[in-house]
Protein backbone atom coordinates (compact mmCIF):
# COMPACT_ATOMS: atom_id res chain seq x y z
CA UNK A 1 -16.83 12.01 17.79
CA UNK A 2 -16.46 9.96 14.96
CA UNK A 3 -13.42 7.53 14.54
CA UNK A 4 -11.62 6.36 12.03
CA UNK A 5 -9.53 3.05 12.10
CA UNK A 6 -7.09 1.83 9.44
CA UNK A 7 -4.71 -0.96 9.24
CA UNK A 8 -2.10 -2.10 6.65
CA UNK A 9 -2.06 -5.55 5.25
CA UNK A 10 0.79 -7.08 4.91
CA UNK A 11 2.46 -7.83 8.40
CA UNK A 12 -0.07 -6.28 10.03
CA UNK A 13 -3.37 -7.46 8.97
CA UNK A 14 -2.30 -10.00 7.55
CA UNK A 15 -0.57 -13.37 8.86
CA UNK A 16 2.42 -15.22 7.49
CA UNK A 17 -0.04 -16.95 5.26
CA UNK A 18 -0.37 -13.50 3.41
CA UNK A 19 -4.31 -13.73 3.86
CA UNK A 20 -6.59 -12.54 6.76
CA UNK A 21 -7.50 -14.87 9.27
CA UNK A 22 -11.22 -15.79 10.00
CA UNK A 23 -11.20 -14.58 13.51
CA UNK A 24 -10.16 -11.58 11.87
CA UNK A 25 -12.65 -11.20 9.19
CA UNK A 26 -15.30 -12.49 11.89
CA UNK A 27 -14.16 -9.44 14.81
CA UNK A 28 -13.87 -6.90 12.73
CA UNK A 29 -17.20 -7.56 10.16
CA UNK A 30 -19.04 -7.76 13.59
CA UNK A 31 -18.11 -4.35 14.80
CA UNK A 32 -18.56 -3.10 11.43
CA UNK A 33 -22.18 -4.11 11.88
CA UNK A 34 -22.27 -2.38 14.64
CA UNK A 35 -20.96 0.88 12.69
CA UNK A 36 -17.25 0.70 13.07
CA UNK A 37 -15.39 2.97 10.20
CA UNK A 38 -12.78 0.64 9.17
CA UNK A 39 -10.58 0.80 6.23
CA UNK A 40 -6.74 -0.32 5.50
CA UNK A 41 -4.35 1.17 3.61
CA UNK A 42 -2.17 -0.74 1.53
CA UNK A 43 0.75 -0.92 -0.91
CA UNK A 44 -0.79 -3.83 -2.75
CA UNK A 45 -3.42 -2.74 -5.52
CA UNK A 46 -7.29 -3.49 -4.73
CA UNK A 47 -7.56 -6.47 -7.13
CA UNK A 48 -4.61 -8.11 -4.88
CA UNK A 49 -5.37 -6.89 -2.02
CA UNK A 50 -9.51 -8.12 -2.20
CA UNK A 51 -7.92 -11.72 -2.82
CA UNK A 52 -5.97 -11.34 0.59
CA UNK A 53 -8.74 -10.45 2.55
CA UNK A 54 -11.42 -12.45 1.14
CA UNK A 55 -14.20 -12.43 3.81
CA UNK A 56 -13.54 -8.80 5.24
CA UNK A 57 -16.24 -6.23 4.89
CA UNK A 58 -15.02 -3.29 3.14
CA UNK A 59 -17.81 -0.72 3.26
CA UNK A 60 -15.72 2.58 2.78
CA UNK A 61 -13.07 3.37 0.53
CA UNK A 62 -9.17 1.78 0.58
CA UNK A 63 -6.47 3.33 0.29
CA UNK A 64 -3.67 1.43 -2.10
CA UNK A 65 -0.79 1.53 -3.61
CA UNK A 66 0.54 3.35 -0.99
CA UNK A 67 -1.95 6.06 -1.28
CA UNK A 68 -1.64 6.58 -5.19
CA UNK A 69 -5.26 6.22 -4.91
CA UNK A 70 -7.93 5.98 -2.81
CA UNK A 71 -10.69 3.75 -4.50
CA UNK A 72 -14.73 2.41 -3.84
CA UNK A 73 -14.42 -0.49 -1.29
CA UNK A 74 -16.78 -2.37 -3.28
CA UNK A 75 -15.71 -2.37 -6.75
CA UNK A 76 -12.52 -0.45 -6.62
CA UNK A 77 -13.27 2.36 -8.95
CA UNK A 78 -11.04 5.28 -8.40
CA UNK A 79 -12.68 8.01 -5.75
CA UNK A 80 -8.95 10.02 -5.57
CA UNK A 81 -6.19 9.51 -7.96
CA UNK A 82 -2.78 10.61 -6.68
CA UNK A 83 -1.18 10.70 -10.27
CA UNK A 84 1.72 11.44 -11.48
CA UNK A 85 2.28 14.56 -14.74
CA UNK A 86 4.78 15.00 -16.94
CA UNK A 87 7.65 15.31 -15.07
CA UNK A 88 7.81 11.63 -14.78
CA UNK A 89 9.11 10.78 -18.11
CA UNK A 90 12.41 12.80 -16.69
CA UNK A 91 12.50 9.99 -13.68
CA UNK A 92 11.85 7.36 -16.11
CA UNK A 93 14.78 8.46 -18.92
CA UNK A 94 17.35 8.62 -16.00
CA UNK A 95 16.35 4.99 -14.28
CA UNK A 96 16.61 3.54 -18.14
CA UNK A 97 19.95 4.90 -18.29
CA UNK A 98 21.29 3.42 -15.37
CA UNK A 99 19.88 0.20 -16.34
CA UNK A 100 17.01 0.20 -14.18
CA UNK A 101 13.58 -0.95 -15.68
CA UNK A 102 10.50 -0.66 -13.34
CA UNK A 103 7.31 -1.94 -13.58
CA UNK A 104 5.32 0.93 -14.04
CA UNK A 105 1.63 0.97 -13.08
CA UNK A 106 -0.60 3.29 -15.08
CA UNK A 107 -4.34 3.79 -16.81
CA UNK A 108 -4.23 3.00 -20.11
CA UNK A 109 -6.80 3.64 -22.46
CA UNK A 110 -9.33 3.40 -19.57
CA UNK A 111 -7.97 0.17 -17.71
CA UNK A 112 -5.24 -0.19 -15.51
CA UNK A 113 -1.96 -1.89 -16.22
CA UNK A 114 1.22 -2.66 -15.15
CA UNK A 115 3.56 -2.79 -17.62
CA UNK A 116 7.35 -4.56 -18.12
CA UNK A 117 9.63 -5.15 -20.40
CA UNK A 118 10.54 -8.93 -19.97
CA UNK A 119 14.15 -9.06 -21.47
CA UNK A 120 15.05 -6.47 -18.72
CA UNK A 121 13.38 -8.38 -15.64
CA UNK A 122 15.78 -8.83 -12.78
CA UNK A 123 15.07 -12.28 -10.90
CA UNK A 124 13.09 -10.49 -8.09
CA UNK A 125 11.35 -8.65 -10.74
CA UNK A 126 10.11 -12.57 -12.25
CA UNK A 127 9.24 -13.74 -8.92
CA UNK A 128 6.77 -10.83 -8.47
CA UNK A 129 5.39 -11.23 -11.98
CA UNK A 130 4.77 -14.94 -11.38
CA UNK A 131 3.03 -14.39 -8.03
CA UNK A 132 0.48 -12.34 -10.52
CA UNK A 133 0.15 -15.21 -13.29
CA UNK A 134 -3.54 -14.51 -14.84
CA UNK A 135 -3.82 -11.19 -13.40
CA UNK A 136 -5.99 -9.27 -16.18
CA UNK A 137 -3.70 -5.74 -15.37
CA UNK A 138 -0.89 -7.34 -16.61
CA UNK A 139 0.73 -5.69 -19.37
CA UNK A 140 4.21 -7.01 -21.29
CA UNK A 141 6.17 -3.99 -23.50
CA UNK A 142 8.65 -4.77 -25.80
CA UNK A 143 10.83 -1.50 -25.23
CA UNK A 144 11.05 1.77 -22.91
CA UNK A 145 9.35 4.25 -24.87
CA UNK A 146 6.58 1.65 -24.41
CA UNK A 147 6.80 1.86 -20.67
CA UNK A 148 5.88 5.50 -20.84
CA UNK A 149 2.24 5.67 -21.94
CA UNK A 150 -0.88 6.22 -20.11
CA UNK A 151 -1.52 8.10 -16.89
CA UNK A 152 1.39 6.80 -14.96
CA UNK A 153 0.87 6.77 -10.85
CA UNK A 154 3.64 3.84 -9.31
CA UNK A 155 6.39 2.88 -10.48
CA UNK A 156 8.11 -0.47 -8.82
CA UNK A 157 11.85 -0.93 -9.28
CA UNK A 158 13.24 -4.51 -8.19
CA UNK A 159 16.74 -5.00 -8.09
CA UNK A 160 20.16 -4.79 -5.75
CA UNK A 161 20.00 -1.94 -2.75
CA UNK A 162 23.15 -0.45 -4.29
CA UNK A 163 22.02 0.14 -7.26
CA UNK A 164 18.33 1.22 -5.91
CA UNK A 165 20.01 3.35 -3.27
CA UNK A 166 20.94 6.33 -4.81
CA UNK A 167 17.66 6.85 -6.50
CA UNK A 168 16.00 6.99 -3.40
CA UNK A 169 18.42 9.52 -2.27
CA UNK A 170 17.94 11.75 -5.39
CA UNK A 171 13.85 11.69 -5.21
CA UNK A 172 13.06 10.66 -1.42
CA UNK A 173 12.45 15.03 -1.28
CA UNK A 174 11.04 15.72 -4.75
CA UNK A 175 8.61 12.46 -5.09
CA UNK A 176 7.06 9.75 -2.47
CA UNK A 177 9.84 6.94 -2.21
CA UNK A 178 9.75 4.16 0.16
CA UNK A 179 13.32 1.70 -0.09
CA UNK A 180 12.60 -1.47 1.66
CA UNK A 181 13.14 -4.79 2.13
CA UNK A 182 10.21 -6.96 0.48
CA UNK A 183 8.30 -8.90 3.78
CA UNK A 184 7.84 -12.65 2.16
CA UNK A 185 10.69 -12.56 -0.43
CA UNK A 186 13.60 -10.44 1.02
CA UNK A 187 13.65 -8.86 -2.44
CA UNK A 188 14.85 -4.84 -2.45
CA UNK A 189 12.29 -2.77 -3.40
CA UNK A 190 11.74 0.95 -4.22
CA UNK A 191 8.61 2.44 -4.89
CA UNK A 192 8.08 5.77 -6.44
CA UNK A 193 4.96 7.60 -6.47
CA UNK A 194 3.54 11.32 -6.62
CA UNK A 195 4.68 13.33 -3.56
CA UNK A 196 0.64 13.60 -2.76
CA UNK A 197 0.62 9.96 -2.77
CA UNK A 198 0.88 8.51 0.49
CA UNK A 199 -0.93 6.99 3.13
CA UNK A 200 -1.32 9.97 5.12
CA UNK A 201 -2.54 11.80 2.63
CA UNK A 202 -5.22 9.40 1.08
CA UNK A 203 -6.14 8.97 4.54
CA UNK A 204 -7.17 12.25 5.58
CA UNK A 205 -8.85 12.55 2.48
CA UNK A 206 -10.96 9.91 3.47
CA UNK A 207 -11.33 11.00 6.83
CA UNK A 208 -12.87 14.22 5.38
CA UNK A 209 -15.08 12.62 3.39
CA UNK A 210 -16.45 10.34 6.34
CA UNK A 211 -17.07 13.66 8.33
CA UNK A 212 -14.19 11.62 10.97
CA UNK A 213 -12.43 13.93 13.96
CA UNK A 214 -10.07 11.18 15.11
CA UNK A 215 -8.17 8.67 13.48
CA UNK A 216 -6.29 5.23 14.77
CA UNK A 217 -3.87 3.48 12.65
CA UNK A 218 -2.15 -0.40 13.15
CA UNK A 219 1.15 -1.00 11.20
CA UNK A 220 4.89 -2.89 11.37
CA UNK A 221 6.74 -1.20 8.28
CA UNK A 222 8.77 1.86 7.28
CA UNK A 223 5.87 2.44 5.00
CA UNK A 224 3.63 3.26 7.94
CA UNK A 225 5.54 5.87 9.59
CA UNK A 226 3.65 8.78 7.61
CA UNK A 227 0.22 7.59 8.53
CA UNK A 228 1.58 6.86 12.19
CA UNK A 229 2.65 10.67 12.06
CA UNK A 230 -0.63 12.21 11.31
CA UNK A 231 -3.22 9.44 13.77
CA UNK A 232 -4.80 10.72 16.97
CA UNK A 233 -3.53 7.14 18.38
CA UNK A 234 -1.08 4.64 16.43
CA UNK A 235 -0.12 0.77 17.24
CA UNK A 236 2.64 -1.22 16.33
CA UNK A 237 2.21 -4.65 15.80
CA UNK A 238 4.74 -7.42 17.71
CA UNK A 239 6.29 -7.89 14.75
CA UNK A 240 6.99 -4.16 13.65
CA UNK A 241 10.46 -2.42 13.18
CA UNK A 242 11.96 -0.64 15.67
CA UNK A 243 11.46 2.41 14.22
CA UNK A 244 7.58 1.89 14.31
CA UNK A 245 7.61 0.54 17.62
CA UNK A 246 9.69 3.83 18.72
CA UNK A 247 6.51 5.78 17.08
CA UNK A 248 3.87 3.63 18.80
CA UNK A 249 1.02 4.97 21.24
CA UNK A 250 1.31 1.33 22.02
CA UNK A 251 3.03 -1.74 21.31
CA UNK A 252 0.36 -4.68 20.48
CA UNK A 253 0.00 -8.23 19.68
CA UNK A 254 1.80 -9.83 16.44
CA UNK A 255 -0.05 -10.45 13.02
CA UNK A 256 0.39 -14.10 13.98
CA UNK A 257 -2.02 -13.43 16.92
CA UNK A 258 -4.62 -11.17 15.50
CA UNK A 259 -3.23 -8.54 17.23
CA UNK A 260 -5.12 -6.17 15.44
CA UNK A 261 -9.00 -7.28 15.92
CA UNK A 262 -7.91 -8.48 19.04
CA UNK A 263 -7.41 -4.67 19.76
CA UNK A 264 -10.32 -3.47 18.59
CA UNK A 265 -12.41 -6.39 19.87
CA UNK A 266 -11.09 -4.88 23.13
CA UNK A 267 -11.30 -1.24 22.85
CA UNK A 268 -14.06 -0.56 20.12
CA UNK A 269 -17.51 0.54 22.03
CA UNK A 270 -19.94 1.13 19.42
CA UNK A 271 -20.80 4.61 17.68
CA UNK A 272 -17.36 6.16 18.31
C-alpha cells in the first residue's frame, strides 16, 4: 500500500526561525532515499516556500497557496491550477467598496504576480510586502481596475478582524476562506481562493496521481483542518490549536523539536 505523507510549513515544519531545520532536511531526505512520498502543503507560494526549506528534497509535486495550485517540486511549474473565473470581479467590486484592497495573486501575461495598490496598503499589508523586497512576482498597480487583470487564483486581504469578519461570513460557503491570525506577525488575515482550492483537494489530486491508497498529514493551524478531515491518519504538532489537537490521530512533538521527522524517523519502514 502506498503512502502518502504531507506536512505544512509554517508552525509545523517549520521552526520559529521560519526555515527548516537540518535535522529535518537530513531525516526526512534520508527516508526519501529510501522511497518515502513526501510532500507539504502550504499557504506560502513555491518561490517562498523553496527559500524556507532550502536543503529539503522535494521530488513530487507541492501543494501551495493553500491548494490554489499544485505545482512540479522541482521548478514549480503549474501541474493543477485551482483558478478562479469570472465571478471574481463581483468579490473584488464589493471588497473595493468597503475599502478593502487585497493583494491579489494572478498569471499575467504568462508570469505570476501579485499585485497592490500602494496608496491603499494597510500597515500589515507593508510589513508583508517588505518581507518580499526583490521578489521578481511583485507587481505595484496604480488603481483597482488594475487589480483585476490576469487569471486571478488568491486574493490576500490584510487589515482589522472587524472589518475582515463579515467577508468571511458572506463567502466562507460560496468560495475557500480561511480568517486567521498571521503566526510571526499577529497580523489578521483572510484569504480567498476558488472553492476547489484547498489543501484537501490538491492533495488527493496528488495522491491520485502517485497511484497512493493512504495518506498522513502533520499540521497546527485552522488551515489544516480540511486536509486533517480527508487523511487515513493526522498529527497535531505541540504547538497546534485546540481545534487541531481535538482532530488529531495523535498529538506529537512541537516544531521547535522536529516533531515532525522525529515522527517519521520513528514510524516510516521503507516501501510503505
Amino acid at each position: 500500500m502506498r503512502t502518502l505523507y504531507v506536512s505544512d510549513l509554517d508552525g509545523t515544519l517549520l521552526q520559529s526561525s521560519a526555515r527548516t531545520s537540518p535535522y529535518t532536511n537530513r531525516t526526512i531526505n534520508a527516508l526519501i532515499e529510501k522511497g518515502m512520498l513526501f510532500s507539504y502543503a502550504t499557504a506560502r507560494s513555491y518561490l517562498t516556500a523553496c527559500k524556507v526549506t532550502a536543503g529539503l528534497r522535494t521530488d513530487i509535486p507541492l501543494v501551495v497557496y493553500n491548494g490554489a495550485a499544485l505545482v512540479d517540486g522541482r521548478d514549480g511549474t503549474p501541474i493543477y491550477k485551482n483558478f478562479f473565473g469570472t465571478e471574481i470581479g463581483g468579490v473584488l467590486e464589493e471588497l473595493f467598496a468597503h475599502d478593502i484592497y487585497p493583494i491579489v495573486y494572478a498569471y499575467l501575461e504568462g508570469r505570476e504576480v501579485f499585485s497592490y495598490i500602494p496608496a491603499r496598503c494597510t500597515s500589515g499589508m507593508e510589513a508583508f510586502l517588505a518581507s518580499r523586497k526583490g521578489d521578481p512576482r511583485t507587481h505595484p498597480v496604480e488603481d483597482a481596475a488594475s487589480l483585476c487583470g490576469g487569471e486571478i487564483f488568491y486574493l490576500t486581504c490584510i487589515d482589522r478582524r472587524e472589518k475582515l469578519e463579515p467577508f468571511y461570513e458572506k463567502y466562507k460557503d460560496s468560495h475557500h476562506c480561511v480568517l486567521q491570525t498571521e503566526l510571526y506577525t499577529r497580523e489578521h488575515w483572510l484569504e480567498i481562493m476558488p472553492l476547489a482550492a484547498s489543501k484537501s483537494h490538491a492533495i488527493e489530486q496528488l495522491k491520485k496521481q502517485l497511484g497512493c491508497q493512504r495518506l498522513v498529514v502533520f499540521g497546527d493551524g485552522k488551515n489544516d483542518t480540511d486536509m486533517f478531515q480527508v487523511a487515513d491518519e493526522c498529527y497535531a504538532v505541540a504547538n497546534a490549536v485546540p481545534e487541531l489537537k481535538a482532530m488529531a490521530t495523535a498529538v506529537i512533538g512541537g516544531n521547535d523539536d522536529d516533531g515532525v521527522a522525529r515522527w517519521l524517523q520513528e514510524h516510516y519502514s521503507g516501501g510503505q
